[in-house]
Protein backbone atom coordinates (compact mmCIF):
# COMPACT_ATOMS: atom_id res chain seq x y z
CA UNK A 1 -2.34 48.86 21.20
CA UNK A 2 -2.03 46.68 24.13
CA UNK A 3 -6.13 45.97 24.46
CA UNK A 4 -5.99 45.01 20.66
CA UNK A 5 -2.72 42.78 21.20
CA UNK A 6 -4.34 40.79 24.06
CA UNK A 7 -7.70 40.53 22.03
CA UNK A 8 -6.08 39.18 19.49
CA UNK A 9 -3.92 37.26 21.79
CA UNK A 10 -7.02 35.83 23.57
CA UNK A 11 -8.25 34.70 20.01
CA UNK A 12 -5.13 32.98 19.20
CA UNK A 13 -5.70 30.68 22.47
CA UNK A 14 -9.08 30.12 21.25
CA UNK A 15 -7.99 28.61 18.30
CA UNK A 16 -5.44 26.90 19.68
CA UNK A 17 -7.76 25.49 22.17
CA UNK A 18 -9.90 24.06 18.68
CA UNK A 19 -6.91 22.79 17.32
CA UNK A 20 -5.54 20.78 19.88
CA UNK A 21 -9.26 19.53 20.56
CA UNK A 22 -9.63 18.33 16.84
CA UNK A 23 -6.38 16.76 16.33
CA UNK A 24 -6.69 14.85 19.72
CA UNK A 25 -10.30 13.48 18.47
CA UNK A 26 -8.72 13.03 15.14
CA UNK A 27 -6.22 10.39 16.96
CA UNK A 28 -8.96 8.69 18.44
CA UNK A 29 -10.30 7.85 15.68
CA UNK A 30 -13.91 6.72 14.26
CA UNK A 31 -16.53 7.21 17.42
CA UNK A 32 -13.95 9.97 19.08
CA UNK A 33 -12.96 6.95 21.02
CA UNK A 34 -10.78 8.45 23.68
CA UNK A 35 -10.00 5.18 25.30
CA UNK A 36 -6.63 4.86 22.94
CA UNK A 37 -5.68 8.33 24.70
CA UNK A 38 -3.60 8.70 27.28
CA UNK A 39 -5.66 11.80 28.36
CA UNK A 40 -9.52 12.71 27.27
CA UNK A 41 -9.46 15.29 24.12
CA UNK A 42 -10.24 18.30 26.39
CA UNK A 43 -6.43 18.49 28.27
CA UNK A 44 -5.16 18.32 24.40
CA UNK A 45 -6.61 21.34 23.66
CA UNK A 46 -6.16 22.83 27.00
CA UNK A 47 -2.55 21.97 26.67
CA UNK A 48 -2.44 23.88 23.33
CA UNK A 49 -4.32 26.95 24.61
CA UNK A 50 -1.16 27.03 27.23
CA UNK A 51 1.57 26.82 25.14
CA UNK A 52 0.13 29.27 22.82
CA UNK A 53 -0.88 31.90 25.52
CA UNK A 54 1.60 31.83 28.33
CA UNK A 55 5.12 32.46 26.96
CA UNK A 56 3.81 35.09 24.58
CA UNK A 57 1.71 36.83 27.97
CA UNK A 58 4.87 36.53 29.43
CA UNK A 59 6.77 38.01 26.48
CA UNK A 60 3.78 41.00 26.69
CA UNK A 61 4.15 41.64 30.93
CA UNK A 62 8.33 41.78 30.53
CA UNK A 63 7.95 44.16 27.16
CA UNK A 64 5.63 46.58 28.94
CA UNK A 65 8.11 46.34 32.33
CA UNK A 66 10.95 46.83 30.53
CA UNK A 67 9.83 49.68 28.04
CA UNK A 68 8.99 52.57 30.54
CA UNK A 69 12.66 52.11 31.12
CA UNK A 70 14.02 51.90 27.99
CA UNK A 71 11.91 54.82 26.43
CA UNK A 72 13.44 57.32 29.25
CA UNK A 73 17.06 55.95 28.19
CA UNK A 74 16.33 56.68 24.74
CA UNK A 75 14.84 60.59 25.56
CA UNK A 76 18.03 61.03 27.99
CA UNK A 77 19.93 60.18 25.04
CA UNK A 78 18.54 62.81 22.61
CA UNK A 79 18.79 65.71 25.65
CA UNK A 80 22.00 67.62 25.47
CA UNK A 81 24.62 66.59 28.21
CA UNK A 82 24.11 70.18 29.77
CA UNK A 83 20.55 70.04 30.66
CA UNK A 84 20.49 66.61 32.32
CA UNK A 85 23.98 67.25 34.30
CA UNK A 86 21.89 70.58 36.21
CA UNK A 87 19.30 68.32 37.32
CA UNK A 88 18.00 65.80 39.89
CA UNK A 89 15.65 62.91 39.82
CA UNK A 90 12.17 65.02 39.85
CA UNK A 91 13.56 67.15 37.71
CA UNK A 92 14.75 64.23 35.33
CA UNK A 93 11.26 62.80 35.91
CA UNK A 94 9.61 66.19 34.70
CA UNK A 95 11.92 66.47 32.14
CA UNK A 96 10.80 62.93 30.64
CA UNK A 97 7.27 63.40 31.38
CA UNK A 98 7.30 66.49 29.28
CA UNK A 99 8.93 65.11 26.37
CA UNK A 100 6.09 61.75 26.51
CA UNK A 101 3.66 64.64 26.83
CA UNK A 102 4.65 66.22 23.41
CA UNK A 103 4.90 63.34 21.60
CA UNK A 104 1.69 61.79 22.00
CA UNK A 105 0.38 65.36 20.54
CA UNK A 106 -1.19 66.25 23.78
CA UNK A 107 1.99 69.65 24.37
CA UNK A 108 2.69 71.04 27.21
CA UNK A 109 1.83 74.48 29.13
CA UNK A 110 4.39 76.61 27.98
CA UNK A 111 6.48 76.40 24.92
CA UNK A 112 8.74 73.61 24.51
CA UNK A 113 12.41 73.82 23.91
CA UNK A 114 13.80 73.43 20.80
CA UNK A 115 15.69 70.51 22.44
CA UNK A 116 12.73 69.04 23.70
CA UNK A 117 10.92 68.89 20.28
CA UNK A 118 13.71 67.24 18.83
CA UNK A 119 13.32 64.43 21.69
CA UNK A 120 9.86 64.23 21.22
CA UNK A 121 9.91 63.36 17.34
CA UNK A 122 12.54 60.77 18.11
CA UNK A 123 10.62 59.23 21.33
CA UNK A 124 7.23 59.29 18.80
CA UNK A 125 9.20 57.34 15.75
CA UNK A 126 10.70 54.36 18.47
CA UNK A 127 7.16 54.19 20.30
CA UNK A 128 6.17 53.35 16.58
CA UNK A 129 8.31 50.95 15.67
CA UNK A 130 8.53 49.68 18.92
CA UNK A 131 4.23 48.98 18.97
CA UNK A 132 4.93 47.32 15.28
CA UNK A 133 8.07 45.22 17.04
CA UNK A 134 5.68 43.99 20.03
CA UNK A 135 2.98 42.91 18.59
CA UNK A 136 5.24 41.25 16.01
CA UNK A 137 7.18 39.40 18.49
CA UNK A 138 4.09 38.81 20.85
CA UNK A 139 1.72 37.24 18.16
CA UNK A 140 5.14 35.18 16.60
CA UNK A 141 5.53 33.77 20.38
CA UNK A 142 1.85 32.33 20.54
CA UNK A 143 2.29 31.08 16.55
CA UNK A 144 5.38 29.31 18.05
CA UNK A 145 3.98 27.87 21.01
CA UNK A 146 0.65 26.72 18.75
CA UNK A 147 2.87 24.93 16.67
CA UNK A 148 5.24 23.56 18.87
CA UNK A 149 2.36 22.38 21.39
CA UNK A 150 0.36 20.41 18.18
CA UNK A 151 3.02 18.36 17.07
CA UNK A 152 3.66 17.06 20.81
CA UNK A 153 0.02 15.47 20.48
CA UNK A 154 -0.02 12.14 20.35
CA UNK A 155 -2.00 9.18 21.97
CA UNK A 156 0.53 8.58 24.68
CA UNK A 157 1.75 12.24 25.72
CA UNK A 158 0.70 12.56 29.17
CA UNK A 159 -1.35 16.04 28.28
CA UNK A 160 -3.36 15.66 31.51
CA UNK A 161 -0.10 15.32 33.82
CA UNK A 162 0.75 18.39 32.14
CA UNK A 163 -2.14 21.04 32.36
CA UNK A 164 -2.91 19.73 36.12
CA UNK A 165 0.47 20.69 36.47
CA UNK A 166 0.20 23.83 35.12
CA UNK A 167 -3.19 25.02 36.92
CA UNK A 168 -1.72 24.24 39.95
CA UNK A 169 1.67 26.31 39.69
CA UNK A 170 -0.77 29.05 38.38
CA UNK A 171 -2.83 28.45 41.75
CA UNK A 172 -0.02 29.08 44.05
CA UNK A 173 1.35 32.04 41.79
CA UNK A 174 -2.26 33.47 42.38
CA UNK A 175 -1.96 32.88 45.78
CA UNK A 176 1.28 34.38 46.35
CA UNK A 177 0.30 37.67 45.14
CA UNK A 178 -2.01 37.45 47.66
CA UNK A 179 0.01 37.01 49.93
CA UNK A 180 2.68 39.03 48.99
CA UNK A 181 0.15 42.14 48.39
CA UNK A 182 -0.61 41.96 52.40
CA UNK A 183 2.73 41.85 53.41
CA UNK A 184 3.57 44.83 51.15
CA UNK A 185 0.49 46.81 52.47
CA UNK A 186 2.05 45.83 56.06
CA UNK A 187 5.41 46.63 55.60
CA UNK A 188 4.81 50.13 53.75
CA UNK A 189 2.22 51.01 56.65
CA UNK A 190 5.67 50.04 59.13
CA UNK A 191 8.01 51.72 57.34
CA UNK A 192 5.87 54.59 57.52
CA UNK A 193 4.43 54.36 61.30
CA UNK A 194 8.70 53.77 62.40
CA UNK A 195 8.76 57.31 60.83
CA UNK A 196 6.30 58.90 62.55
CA UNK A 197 7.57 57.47 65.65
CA UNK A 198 10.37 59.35 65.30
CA UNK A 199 8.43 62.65 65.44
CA UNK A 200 5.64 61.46 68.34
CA UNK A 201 6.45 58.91 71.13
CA UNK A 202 4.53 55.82 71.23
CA UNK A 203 3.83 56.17 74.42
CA UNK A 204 2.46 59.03 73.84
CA UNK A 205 0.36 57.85 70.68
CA UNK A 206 -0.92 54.62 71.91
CA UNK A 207 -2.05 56.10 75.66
CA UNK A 208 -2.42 59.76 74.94
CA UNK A 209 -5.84 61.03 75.70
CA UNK A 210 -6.14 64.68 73.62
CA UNK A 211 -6.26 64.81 69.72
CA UNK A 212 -4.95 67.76 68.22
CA UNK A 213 -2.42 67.83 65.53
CA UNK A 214 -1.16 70.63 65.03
CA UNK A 215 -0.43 72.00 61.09
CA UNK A 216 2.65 73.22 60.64
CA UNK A 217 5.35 74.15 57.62
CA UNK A 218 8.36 72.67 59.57
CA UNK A 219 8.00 69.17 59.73
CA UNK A 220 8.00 69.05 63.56
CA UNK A 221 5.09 67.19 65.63
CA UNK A 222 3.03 70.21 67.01
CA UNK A 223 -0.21 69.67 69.02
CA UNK A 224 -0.97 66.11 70.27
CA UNK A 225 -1.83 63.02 69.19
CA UNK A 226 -3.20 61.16 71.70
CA UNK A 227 -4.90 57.35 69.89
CA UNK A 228 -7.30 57.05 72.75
CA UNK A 229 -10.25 59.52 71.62
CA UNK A 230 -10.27 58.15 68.07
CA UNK A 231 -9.88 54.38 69.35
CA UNK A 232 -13.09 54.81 72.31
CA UNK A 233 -14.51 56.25 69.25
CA UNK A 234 -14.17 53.67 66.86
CA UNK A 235 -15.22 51.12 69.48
CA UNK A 236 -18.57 53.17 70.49
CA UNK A 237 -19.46 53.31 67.13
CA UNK A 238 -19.05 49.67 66.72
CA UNK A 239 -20.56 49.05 69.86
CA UNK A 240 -24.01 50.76 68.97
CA UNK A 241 -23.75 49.11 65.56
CA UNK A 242 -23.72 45.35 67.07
CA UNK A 243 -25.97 46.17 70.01
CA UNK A 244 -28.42 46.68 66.79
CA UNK A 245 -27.24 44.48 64.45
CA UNK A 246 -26.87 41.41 66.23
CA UNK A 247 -30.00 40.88 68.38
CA UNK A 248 -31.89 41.51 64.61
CA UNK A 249 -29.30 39.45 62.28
CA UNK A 250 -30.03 36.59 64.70
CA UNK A 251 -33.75 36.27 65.50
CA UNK A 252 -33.67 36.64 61.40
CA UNK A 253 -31.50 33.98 61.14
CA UNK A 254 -33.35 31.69 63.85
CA UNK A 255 -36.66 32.89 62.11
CA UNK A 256 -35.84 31.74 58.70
CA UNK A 257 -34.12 28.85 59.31
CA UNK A 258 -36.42 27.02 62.19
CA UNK A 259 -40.02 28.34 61.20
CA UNK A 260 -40.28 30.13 58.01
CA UNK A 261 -41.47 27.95 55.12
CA UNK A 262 -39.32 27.44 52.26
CA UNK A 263 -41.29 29.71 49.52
CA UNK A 264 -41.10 32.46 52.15
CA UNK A 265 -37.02 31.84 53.19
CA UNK A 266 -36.31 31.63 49.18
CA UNK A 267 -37.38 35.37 48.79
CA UNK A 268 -37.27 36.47 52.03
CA UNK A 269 -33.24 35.68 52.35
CA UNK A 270 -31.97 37.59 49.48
CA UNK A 271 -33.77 40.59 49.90
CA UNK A 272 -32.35 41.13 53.44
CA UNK A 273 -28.89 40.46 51.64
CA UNK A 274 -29.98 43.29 49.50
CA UNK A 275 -28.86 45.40 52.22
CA UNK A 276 -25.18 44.26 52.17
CA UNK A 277 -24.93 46.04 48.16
CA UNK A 278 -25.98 48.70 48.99
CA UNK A 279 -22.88 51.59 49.08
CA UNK A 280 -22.15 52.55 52.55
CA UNK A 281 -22.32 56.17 51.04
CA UNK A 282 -26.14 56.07 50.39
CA UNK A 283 -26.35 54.68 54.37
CA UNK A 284 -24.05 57.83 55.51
CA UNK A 285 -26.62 60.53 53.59
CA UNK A 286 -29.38 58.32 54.88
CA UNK A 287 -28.28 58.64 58.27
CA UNK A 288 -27.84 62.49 58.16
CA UNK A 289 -30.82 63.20 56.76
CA UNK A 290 -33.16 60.65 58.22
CA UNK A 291 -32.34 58.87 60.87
CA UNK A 292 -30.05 61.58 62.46
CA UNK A 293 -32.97 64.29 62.68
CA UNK A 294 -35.32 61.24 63.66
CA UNK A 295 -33.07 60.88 66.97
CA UNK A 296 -32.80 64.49 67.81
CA UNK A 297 -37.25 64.89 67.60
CA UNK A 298 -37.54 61.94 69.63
CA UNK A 299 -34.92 62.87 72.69
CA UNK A 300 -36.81 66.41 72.28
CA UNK A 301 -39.26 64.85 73.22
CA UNK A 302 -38.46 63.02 76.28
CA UNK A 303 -36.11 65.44 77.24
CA UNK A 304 -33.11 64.40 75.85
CA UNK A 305 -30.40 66.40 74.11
CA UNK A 306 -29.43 63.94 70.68
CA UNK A 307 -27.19 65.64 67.94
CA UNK A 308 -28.11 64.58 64.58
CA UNK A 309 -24.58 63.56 64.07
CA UNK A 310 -23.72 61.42 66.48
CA UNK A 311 -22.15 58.01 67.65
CA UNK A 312 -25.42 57.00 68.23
CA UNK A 313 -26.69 58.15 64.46
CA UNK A 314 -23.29 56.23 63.10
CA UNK A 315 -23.43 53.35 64.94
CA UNK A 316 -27.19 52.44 64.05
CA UNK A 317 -26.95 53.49 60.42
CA UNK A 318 -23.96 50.98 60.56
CA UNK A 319 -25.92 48.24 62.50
CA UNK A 320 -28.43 48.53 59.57
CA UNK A 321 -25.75 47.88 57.51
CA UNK A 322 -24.37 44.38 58.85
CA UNK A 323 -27.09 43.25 59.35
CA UNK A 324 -26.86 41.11 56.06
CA UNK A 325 -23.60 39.77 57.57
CA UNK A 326 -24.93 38.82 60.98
CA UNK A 327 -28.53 36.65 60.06
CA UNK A 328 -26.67 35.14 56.66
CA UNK A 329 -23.90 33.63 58.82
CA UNK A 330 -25.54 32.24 61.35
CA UNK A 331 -28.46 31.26 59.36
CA UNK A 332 -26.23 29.10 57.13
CA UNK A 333 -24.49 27.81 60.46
CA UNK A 334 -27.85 27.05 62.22
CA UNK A 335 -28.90 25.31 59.29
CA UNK A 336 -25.79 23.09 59.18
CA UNK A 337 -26.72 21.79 63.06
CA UNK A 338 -27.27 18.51 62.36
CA UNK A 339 -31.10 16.99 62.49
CA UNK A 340 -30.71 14.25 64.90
CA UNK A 341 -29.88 16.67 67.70
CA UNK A 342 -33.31 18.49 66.86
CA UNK A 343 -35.07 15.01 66.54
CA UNK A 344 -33.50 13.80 69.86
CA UNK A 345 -34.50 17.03 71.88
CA UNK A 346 -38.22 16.91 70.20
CA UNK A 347 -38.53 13.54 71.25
CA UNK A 348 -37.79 13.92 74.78
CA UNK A 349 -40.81 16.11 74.82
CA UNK A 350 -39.49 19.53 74.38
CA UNK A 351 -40.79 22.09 72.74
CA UNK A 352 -39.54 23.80 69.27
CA UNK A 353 -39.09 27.47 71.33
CA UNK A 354 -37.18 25.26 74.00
CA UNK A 355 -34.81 22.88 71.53
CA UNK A 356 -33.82 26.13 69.57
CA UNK A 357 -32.75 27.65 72.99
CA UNK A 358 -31.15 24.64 74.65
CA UNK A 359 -29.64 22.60 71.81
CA UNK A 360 -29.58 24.24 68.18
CA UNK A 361 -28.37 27.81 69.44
CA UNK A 362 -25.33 26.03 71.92
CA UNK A 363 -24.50 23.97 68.89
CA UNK A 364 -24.43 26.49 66.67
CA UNK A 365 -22.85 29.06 68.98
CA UNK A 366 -19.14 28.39 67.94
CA UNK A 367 -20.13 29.87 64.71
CA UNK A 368 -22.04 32.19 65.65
CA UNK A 369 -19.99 33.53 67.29
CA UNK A 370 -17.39 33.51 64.63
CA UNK A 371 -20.15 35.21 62.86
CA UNK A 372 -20.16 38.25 65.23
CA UNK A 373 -16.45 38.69 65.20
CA UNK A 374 -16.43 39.24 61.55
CA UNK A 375 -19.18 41.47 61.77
CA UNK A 376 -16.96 43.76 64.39
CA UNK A 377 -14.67 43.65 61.84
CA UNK A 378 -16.59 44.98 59.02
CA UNK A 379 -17.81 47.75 61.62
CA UNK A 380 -14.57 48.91 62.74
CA UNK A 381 -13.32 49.67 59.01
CA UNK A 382 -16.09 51.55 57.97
CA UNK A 383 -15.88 55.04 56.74
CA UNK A 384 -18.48 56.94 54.81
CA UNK A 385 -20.50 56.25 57.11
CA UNK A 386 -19.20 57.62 60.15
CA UNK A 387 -17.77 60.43 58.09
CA UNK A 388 -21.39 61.71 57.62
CA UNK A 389 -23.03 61.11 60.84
CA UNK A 390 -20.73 60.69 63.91
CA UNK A 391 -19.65 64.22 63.65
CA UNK A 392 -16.33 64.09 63.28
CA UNK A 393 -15.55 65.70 67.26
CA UNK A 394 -12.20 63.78 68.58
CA UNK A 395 -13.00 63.87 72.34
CA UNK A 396 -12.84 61.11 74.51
CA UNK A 397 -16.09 60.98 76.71
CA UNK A 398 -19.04 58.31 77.59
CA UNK A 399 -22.13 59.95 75.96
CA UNK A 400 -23.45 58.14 72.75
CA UNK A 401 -25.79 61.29 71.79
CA UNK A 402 -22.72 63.43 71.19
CA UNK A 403 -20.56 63.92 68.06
CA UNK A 404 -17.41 61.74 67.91
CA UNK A 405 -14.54 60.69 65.47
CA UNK A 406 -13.08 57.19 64.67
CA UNK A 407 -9.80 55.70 63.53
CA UNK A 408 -11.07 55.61 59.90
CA UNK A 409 -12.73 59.30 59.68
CA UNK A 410 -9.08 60.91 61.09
CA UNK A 411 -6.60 58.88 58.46
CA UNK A 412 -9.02 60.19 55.65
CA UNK A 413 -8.69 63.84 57.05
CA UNK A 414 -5.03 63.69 57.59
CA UNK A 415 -4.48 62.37 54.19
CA UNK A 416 -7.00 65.06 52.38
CA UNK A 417 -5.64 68.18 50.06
CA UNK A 418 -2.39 68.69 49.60
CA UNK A 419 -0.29 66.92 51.97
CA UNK A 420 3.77 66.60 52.76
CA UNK A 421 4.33 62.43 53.59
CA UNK A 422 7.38 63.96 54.84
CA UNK A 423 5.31 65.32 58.16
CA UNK A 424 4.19 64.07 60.77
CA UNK A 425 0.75 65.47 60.30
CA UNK A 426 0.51 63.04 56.85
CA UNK A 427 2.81 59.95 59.04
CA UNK A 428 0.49 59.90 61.86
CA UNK A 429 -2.14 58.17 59.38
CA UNK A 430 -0.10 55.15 58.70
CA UNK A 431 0.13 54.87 62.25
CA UNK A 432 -3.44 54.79 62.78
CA UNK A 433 -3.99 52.80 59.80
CA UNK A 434 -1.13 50.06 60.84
CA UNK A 435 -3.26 49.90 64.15
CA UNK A 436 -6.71 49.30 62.33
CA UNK A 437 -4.82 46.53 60.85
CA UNK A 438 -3.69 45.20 63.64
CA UNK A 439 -7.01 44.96 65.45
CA UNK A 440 -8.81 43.68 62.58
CA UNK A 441 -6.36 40.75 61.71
CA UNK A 442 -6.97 39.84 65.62
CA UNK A 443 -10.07 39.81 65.45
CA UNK A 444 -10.05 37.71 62.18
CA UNK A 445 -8.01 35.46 63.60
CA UNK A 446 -10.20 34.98 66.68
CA UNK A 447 -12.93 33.96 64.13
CA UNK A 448 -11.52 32.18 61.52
CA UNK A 449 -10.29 29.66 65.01
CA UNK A 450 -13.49 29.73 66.15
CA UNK A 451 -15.39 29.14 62.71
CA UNK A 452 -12.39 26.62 62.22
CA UNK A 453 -12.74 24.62 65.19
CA UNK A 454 -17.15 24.92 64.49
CA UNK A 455 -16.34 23.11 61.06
CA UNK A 456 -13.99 20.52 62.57
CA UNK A 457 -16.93 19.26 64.49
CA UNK A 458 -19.85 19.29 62.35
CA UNK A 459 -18.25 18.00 58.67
């Protein structure tokens, strides 16, 4: 019911839209002469589309709040006094789940109460009436607001002042939802960490050098859980993926945007960004079944002992994979070097080799560098990857050929199968997570300044 009321909604502002458009022309008269308008014929309409479509959304988002709410009142209501007094919120909440579940037809398990039935049949008549009464009011609401909106047209209502107006409070409700969506994520990943550091020190979390976490049925913190192995990990990983990604991502992006001619940049340039769609999943079962057997043959052969799963399998599967991110950025920044520097050094006598290397890449190194700093940051959140090829082996030692684990790889194993969030063992992957965070907003931050202070010198 509610994808056909907002279809039909959606129409409604359509028309509305036409409506407003046409009467505004009609008022300009002969020749649609929109000089005798305060506002051109467009912000008319627009400014009927609005009033049709926003109070009645707003009517829609409150109804659908509010009725979850209402509809367990209402099945409360119809249980007998003695069954709800025995129980406590979950088993209220399983209580009015099994009720919903009866009514829409689908049953339950076992068989229901006689009690329960009776709830049901009541809860399915009010969802009735109460789908008729929504779209009733809903659709009455955008009538309303048509109606009210086309008599306000006239040649001197300030239409324009009005939608502008409009767009932008829409703008910064968009943008606090942004914003407020991090700050949730953030403060439900603190609430959470505070929690587990209740069962584990931070000291030692943050400088403990064994991972181990112990399983356990009674809630206390048995085993270790030492951040070190995971965190040298993470950064090895990353490490190996940069060491390959950014030598390659940049003579690409020198390549394409100083020599290669323009038919060969025009296809040459999206295909490479082919490689940033595809899923880091296919990469992770290309790494273990290519390039992971690929490295253990080759240090057979010259004596070396390589796991297939490895930091050294992750990390250049995952260099492969930012690659994309690497040569686009810096060829768009290389590109935006301005000409006269490249005209200046060429006309002292230097060569092209010789201007990229001594003017165009020092010029350009602000954002390149910005550049590289996002691409750590794409590499130190990755997952799948390192899931299927690094091994998953939290020990903290030097050697890139062995199996290893990363911040990432440990929250999704502490948070797989059936889990208490009460435990320390589930807590300890906020932790980790609230400390990805951190490191990736730094290093965000570090570029965005960087790109920032690039863009205040070259616009």
């Amino acid at each position: 019911m509610n994808l056909l009321l907002i279809g039909v909604l959606l129409a409604l502002v359509a028309i509305a839209y036409q409506i407003g458009l046409r009467k505004s022309r009609s008022l300009a008269g002969k020749g649609n002469n929109s000089a005798t308008l305060h506002s051109r014929p467009g912000y008319y309409g627009a400014l009927v589309a609005l009033w049709c479509g926003i109070p009645a959304f707003l009517i829609l988002m409150i109804w659908n709040l509010v009725e979850p709410n209402v509809l367990q009142y209402l099945i409360l209501q119809n249980v007998p006094a003695n069954i709800t007094a025995n129980l406590d919120v979950a088993g209220i909440d399983v209580l009015v789940d099994r009720i919903k579940a009866i009514a829409s037809g689908f049953g339950v398990s076992d068989t229901p109460a006689a009690y329960e039935v009776a709830a049901a049949e009541h809860l399915a008549k009010f969802e009735k009436v109460g789908e008729l009464a929504k779209f009733a009011v809903v659709i009455c609401a955008a009538m309303l607001g048509l109606v009210w909106a086309k008599k306000r047209v006239s040649q001197n209502y300030r239409a324009r002042n009005q939608v502008e107006r409009t767009i932008n409070v829409i703008l910064i409700l968009c943008s606090g939802v942004a914003i407020l969506t991090t700050i949730g994520i953030v403060m439900s990943m603190f609430k959470e960490a505070v929690h587990f550091f209740h069962f584990v020190s931070p000291v030692d979390f943050f400088f403990g050098t064994e991972w181990n976490p112990g399983f356990s049925t009674s809630g206390n913190a048995e085993g270790s859980y030492g951040l070190l192995p995971l965190l040298w990990g993470t950064l090895m990983v990353s490490g190996i993926a940069l060491l390959v990604a950014v030598p390659l991502g940049l003579m690409i992006a020198i390549y394409l945007a100083e020599y290669a001619s323009p038919k060969f940049r025009s296809w040459a340039k999206p295909a490479i960004e082919v490689l940033a769609g595809i899923p880091t999943i296919v990469y992770g079962v290309f790494a273990l079944m290519v390039i992971g057997p690929v490295f253990k043959l080759m240090g057979e052969a010259v004596g070396l002992e390589i796991n297939a799963t490895s930091a050294l399998t992750a990390g250049f599967a995952m260099g492969i994979m930012i690659i994309p991110f690497v040569s686009s950025l810096s060829d768009d920044i290389i590109t935006q070097v301005p000409r006269s520097l490249r005209d200046g050094s060429l006309g002292l006598g230097a060569t092209k080799s010789e201007t990229i290397r001594q003017v165009v890449l020092p010029a350009a190194l602000p954002g390149i560098t910005g550049a590289f700093l996002l691409a750590v940051s794409r590499a130190v959140g990755e997952t799948m990857i390192v899931v299927l090829a690094a091994g998953n082996s939290p020990l903290l030692h030097v050697n890139p050929f062995e199996a290893v684990s990363t911040v990432t790889v440990t929250i999704v194993k502490q948070l797989t199968g059936d889990t208490d969030f009460a435990s320390p063992q589930a807590l300890v992957a906020f932790a980790l997570g609230l400390t990805l965070f951190v490191i990736t907003l730094c290093l965000n931050i570090v570029a965005l300044y960087i790109v920032r202070k690039y863009r205040e010198q070259y616009e």
